[in-house]
N, C-alpha and C. Protein backbone atom coordinates (compact mmCIF):
# COMPACT_ATOMS: atom_id res chain seq x y z
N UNK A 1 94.71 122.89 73.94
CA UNK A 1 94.37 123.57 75.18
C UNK A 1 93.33 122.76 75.93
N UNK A 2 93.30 122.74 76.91
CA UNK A 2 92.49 121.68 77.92
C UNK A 2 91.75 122.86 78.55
N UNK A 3 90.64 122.82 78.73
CA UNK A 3 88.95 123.45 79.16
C UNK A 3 88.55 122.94 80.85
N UNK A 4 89.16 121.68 80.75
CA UNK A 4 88.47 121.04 81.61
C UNK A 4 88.79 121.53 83.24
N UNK A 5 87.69 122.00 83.95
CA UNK A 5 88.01 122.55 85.53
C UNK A 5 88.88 121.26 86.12
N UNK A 6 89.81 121.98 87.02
CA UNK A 6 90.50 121.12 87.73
C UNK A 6 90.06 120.90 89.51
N UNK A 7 88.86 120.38 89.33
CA UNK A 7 88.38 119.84 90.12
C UNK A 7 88.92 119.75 91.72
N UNK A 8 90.35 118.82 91.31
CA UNK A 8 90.82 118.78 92.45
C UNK A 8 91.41 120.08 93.39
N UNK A 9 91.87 120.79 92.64
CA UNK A 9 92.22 121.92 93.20
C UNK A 9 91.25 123.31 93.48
N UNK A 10 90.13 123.10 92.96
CA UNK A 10 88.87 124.11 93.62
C UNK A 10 88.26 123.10 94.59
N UNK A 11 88.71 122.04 94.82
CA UNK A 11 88.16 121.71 96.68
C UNK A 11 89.61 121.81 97.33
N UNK A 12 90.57 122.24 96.90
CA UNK A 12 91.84 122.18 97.71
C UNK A 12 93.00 121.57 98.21
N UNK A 13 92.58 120.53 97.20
CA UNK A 13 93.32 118.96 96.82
C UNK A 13 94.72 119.26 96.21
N UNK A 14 95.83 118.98 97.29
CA UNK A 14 96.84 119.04 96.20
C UNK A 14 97.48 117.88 96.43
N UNK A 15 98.83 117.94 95.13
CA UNK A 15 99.27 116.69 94.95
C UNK A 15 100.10 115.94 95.80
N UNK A 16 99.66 114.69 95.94
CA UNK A 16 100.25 113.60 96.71
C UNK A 16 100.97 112.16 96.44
N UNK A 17 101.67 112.03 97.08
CA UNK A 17 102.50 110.68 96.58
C UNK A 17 101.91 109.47 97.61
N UNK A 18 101.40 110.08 98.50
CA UNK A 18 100.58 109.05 99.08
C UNK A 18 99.01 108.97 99.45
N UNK A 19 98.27 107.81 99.92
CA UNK A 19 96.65 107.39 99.57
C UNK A 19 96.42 108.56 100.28
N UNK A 20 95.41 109.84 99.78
CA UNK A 20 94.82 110.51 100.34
C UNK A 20 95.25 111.74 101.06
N UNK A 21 97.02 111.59 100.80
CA UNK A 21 98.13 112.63 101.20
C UNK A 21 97.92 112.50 103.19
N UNK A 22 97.81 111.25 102.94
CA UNK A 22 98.27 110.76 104.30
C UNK A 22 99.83 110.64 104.29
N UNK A 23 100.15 110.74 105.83
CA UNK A 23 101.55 110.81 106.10
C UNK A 23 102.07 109.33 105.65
N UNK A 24 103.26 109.32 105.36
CA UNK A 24 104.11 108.28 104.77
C UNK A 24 104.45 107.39 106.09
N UNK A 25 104.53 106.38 105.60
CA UNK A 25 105.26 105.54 106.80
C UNK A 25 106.44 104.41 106.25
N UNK A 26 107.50 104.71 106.60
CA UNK A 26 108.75 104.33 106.38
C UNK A 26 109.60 102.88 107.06
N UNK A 27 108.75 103.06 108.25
CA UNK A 27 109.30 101.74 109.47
C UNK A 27 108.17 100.98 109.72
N UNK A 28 108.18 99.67 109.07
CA UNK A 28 106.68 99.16 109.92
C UNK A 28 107.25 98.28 111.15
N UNK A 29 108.22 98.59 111.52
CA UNK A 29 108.79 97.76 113.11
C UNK A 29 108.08 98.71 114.07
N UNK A 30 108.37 100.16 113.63
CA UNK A 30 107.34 101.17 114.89
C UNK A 30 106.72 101.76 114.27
N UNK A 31 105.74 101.48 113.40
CA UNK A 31 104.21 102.34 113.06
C UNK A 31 103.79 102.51 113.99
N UNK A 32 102.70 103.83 113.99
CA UNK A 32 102.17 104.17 114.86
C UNK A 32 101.19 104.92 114.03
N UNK A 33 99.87 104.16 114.03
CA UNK A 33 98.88 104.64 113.13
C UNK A 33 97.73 103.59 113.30
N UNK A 34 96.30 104.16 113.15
CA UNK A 34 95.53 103.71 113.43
C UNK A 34 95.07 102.13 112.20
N UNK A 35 95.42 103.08 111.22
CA UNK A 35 95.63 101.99 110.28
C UNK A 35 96.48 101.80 108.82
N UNK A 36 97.11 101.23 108.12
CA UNK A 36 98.08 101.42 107.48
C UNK A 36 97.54 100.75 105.95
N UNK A 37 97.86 101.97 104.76
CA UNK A 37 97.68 101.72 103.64
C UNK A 37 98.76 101.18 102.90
N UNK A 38 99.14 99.89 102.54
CA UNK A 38 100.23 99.54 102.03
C UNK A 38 99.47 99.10 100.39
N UNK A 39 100.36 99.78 99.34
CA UNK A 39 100.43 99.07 97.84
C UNK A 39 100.41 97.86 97.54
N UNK A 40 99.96 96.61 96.92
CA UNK A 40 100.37 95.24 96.50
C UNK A 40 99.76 95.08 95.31
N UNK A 41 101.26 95.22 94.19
CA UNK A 41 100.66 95.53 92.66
C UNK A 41 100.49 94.08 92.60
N UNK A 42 101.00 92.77 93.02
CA UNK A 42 100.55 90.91 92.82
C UNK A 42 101.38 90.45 93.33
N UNK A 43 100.66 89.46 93.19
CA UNK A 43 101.70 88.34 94.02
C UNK A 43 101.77 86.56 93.45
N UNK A 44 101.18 86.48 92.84
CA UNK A 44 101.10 85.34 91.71
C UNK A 44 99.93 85.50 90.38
N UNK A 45 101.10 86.09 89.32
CA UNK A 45 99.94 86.67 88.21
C UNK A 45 99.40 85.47 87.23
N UNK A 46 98.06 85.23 87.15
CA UNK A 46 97.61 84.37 85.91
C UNK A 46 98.96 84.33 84.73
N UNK A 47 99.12 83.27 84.53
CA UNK A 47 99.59 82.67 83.12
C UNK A 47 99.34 83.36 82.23
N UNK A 48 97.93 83.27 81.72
CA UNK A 48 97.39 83.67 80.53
C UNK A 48 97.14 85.18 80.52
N UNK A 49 97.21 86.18 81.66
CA UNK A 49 97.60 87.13 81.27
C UNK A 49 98.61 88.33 81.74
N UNK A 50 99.48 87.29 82.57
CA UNK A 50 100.47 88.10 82.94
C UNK A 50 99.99 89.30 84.60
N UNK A 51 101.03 90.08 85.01
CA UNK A 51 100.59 91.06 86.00
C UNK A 51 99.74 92.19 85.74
N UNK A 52 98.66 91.90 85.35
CA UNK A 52 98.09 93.10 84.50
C UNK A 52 97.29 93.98 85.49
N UNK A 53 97.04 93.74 86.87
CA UNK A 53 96.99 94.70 88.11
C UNK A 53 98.32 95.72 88.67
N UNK A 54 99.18 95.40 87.72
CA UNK A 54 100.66 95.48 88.93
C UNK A 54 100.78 96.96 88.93
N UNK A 55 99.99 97.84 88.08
CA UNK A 55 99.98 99.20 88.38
C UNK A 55 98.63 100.10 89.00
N UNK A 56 97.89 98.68 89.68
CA UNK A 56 96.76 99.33 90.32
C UNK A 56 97.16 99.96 91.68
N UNK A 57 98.17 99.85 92.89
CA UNK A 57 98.23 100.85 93.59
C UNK A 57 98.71 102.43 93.39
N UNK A 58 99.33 102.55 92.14
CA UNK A 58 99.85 104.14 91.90
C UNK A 58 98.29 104.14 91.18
N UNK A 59 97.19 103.37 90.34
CA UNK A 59 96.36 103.53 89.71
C UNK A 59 95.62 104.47 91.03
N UNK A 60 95.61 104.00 92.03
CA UNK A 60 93.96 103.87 92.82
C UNK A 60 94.61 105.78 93.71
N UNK A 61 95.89 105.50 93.93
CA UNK A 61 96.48 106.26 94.27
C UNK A 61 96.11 107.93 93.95
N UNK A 62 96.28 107.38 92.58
CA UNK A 62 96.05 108.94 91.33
C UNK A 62 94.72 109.05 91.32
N UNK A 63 93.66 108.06 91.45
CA UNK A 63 92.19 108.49 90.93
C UNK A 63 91.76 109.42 92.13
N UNK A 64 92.57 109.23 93.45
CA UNK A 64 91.94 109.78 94.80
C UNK A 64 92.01 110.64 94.69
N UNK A 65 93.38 111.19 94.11
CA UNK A 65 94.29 112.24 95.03
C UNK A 65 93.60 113.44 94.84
N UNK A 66 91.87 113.54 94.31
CA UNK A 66 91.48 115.12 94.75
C UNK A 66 90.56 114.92 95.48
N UNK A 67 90.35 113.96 96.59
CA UNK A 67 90.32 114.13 97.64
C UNK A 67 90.66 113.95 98.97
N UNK A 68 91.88 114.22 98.53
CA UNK A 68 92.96 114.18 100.12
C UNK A 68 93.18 115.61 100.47
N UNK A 69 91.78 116.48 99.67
CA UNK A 69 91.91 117.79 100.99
C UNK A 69 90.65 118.01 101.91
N UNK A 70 89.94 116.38 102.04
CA UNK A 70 88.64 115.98 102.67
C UNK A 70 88.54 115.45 103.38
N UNK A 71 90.18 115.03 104.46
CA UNK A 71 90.33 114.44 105.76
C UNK A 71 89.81 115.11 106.55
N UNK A 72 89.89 116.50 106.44
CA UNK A 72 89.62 117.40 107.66
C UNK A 72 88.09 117.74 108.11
N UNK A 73 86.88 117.40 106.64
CA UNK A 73 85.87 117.95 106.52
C UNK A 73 84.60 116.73 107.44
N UNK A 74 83.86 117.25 107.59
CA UNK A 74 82.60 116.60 108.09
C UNK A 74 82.17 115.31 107.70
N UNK A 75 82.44 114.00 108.22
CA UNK A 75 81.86 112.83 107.84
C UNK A 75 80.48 112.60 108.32
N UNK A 76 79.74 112.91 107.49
CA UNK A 76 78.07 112.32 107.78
C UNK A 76 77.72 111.05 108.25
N UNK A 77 78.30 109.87 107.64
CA UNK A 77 78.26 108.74 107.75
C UNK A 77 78.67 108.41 109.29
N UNK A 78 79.93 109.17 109.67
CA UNK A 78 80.25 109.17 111.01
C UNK A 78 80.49 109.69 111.98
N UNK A 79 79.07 111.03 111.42
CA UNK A 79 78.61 112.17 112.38
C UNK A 79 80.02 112.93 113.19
N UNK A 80 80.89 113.29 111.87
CA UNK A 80 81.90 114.21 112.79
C UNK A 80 82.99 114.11 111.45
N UNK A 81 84.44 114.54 111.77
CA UNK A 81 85.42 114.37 110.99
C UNK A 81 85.89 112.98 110.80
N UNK A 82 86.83 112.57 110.13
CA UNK A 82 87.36 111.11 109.50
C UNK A 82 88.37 111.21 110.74
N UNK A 83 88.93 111.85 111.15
CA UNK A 83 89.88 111.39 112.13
C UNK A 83 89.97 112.74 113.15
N UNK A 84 88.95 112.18 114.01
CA UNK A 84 88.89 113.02 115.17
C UNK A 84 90.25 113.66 115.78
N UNK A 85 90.06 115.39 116.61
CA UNK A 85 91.05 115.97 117.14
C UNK A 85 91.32 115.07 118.18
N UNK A 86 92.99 114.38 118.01
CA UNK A 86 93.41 113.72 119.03
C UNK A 86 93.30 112.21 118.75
N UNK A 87 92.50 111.64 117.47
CA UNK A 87 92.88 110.22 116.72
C UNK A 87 94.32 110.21 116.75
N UNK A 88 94.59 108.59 115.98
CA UNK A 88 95.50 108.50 115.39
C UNK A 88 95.33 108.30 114.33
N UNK A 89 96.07 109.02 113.50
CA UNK A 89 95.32 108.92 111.53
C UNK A 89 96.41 107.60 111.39
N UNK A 90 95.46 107.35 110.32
CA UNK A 90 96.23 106.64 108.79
C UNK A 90 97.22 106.64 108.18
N UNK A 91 98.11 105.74 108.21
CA UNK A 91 99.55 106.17 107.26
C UNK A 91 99.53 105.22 105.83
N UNK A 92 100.63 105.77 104.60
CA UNK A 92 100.18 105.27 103.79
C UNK A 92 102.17 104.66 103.49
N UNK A 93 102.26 103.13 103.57
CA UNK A 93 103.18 102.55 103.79
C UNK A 93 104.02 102.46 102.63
N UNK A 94 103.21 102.97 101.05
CA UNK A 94 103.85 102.66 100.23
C UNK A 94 103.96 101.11 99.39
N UNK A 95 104.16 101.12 98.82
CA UNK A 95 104.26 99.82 97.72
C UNK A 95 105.25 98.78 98.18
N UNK A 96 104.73 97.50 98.29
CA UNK A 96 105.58 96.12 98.65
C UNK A 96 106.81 95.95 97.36
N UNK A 97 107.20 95.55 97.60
CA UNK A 97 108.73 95.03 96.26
C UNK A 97 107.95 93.93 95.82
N UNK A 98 108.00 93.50 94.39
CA UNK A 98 107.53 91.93 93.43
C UNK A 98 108.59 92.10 92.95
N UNK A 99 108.32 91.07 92.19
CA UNK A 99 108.99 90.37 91.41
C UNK A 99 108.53 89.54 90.78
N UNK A 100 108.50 89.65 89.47
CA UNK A 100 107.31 88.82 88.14
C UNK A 100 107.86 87.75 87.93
N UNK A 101 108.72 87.29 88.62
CA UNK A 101 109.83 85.70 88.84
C UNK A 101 109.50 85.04 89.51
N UNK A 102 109.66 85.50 91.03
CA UNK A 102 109.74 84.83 92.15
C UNK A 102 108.24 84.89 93.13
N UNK A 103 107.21 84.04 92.89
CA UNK A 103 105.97 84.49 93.13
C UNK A 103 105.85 84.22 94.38
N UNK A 104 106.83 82.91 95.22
CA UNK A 104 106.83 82.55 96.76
C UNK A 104 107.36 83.37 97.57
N UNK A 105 108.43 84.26 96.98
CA UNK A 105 108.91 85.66 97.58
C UNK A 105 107.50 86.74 97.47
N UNK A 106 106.95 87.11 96.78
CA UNK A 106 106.06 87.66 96.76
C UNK A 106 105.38 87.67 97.78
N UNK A 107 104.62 86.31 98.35
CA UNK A 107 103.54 85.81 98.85
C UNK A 107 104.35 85.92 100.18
N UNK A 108 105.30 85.53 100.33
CA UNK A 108 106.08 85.86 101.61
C UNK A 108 106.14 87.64 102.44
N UNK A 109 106.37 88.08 101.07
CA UNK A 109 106.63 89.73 101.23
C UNK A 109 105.37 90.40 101.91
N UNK A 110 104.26 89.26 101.36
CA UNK A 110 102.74 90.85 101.39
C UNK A 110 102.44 89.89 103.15
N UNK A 111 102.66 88.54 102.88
CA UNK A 111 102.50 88.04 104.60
C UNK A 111 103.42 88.31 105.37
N UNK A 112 104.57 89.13 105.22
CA UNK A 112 105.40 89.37 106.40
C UNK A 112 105.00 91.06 106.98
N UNK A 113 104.93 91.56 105.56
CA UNK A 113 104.19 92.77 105.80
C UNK A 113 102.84 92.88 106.67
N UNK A 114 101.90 92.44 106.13
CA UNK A 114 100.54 92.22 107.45
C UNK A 114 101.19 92.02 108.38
N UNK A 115 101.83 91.10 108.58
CA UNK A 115 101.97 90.82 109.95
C UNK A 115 102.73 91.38 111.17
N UNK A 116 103.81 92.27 110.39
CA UNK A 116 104.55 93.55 110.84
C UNK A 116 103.18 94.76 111.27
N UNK A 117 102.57 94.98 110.25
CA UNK A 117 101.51 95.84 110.85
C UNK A 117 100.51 95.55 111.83
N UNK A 118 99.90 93.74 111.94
CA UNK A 118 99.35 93.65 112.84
C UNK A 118 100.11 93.47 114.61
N UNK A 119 101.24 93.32 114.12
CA UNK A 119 102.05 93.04 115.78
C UNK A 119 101.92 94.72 116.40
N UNK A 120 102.02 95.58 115.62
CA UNK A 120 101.95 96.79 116.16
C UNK A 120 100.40 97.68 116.42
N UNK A 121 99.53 96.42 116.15
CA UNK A 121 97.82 96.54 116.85
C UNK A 121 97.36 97.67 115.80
N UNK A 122 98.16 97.78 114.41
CA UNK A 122 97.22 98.34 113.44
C UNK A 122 96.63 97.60 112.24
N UNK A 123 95.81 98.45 111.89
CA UNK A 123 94.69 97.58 110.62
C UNK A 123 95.29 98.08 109.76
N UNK A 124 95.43 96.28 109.24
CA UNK A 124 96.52 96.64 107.43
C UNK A 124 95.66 97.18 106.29
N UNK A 125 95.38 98.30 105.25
CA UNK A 125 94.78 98.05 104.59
C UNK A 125 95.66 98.02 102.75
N UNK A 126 94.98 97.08 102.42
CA UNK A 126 95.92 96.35 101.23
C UNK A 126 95.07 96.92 99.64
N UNK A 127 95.74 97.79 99.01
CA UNK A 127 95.26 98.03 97.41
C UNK A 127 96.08 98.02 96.79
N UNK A 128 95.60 97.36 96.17
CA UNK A 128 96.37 97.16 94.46
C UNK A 128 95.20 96.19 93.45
N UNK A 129 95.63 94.92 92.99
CA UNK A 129 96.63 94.69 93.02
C UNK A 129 96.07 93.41 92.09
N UNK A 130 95.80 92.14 92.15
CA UNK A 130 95.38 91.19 91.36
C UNK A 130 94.55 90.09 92.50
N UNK A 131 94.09 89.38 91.97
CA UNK A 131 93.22 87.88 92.76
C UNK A 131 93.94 86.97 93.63
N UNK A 132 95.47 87.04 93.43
CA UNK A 132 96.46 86.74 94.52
C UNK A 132 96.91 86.95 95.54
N UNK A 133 96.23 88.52 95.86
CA UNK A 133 97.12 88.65 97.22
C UNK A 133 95.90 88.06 98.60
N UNK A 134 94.60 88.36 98.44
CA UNK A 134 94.12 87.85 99.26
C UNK A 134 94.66 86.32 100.24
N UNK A 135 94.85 85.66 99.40
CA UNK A 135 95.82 84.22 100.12
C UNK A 135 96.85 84.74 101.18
N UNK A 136 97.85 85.55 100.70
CA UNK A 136 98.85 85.42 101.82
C UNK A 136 98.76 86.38 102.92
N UNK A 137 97.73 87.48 102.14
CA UNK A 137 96.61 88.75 103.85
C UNK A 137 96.45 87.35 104.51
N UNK A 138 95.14 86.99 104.12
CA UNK A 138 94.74 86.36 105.06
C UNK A 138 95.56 85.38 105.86
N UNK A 139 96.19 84.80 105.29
CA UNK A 139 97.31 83.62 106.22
C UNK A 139 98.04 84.71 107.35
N UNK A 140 98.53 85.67 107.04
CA UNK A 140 99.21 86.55 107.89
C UNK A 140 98.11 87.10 109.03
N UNK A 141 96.50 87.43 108.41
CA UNK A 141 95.70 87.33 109.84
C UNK A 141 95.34 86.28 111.02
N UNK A 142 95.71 85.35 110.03
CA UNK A 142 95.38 83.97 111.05
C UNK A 142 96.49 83.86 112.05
N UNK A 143 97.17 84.59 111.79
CA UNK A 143 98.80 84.79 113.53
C UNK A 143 97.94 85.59 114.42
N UNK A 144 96.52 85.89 113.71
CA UNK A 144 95.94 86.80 115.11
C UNK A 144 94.87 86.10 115.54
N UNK A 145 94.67 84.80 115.11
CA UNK A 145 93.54 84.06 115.64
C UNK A 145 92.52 83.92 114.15
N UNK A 146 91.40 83.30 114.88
CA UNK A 146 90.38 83.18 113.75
C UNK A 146 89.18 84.07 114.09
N UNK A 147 89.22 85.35 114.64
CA UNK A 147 88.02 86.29 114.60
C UNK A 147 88.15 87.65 114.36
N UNK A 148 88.40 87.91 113.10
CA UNK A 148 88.78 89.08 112.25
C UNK A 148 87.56 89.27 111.17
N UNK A 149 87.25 90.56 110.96
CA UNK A 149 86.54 91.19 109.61
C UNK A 149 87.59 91.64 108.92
N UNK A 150 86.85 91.13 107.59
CA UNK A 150 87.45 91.81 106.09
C UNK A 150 86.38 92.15 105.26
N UNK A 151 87.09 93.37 104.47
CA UNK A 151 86.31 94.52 103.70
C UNK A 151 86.90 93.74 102.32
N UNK A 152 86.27 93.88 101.81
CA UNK A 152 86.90 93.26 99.93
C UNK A 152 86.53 94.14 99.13
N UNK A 153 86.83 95.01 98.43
CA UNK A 153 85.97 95.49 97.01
C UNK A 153 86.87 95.57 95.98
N UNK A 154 85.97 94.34 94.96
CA UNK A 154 86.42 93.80 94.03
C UNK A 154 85.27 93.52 92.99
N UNK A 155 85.76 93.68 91.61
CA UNK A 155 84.90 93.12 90.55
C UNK A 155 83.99 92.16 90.80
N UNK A 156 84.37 91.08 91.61
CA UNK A 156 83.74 90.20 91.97
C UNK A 156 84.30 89.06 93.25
N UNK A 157 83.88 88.24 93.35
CA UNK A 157 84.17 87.85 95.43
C UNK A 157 85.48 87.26 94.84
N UNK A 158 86.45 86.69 95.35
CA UNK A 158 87.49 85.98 95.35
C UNK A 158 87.65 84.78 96.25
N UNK A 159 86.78 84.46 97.19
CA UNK A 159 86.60 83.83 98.34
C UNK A 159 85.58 83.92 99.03
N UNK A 160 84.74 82.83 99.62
CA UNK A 160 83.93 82.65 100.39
C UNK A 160 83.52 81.39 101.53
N UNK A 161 82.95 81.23 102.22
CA UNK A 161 82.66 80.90 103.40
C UNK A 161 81.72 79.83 102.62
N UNK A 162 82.28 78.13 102.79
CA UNK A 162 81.11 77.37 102.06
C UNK A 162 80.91 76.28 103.04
């Protein structure tokens, strides 16, 4: 027998298949969203230990999901709600296709993807996933020039400015 309060559901959290039980997005030819959560379990896994991220977007997915009934509530940080009456929210795009074979298909897949989301003037945001995908994000931002911010949070940096 399990004791343990279920947390998520005494703040009102119920279950979701997507980041935060944001709406799904199915077409990235016409997204329409302020910014877009797409999955990328890798894209070229270390040798020595294989894809061992490749289940961090359903990972990051599940740790949220009790609080995706906290879109609606008061952001302090940004003195109001997360997505103001009359924004455009967040969609959550779902998981890229790999393949633990073909790692240039991969790298192709997660840069054709950005770049589908940036032609339609939204901010890609990318979890999963392993130390590989950063390379082909970023190549896919550089079709927008060279004056873009990026957010990283990671164990540790993967890249820097030398």
């Amino acid at each position: 027998m399990n004791n343990k309060p279920d947390l998520a559901s005494l703040f009102g959290a119920t279950k979701s298949d997507t980041f935060l039980g944001l709406d799904p997005c199915n077409n990235l030819d016409s997204i329409d969203a302020s910014s877009a959560f797409v999955g990328v379990p890798c894209a070229t896994p270390y040798r020595s230990v294989g894809p061992y991220a490749k289940n961090g977007p359903s990972s990051i997915r599940n740790a949220i999901a009790s609080l995706n009934a906290n879109l609606d509530r008061h952001n302090f940080d940004l003195g109001g709600p997360i997505f103001p009456q009359g924004s455009i929210k967040a969609v959550d795009c779902g998981d890229i296709a790999w393949d633990e074979k073909n790692f240039q298909e991969n790298r192709s897949i997660i840069s054709e993807t950005v770049k589908k989301i940036l032609k339609n003037n939204v901010i890609p945001i990318l979890v999963g996933g392993d130390d590989s995908i950063p390379i082909p994000m970023l190549e896919a931002m550089s079709s927008k020039g060279r004056d873009f911010t990026i957010l990283q949070i990671d164990a540790h940096i993967d890249w820097r400015e030398i």
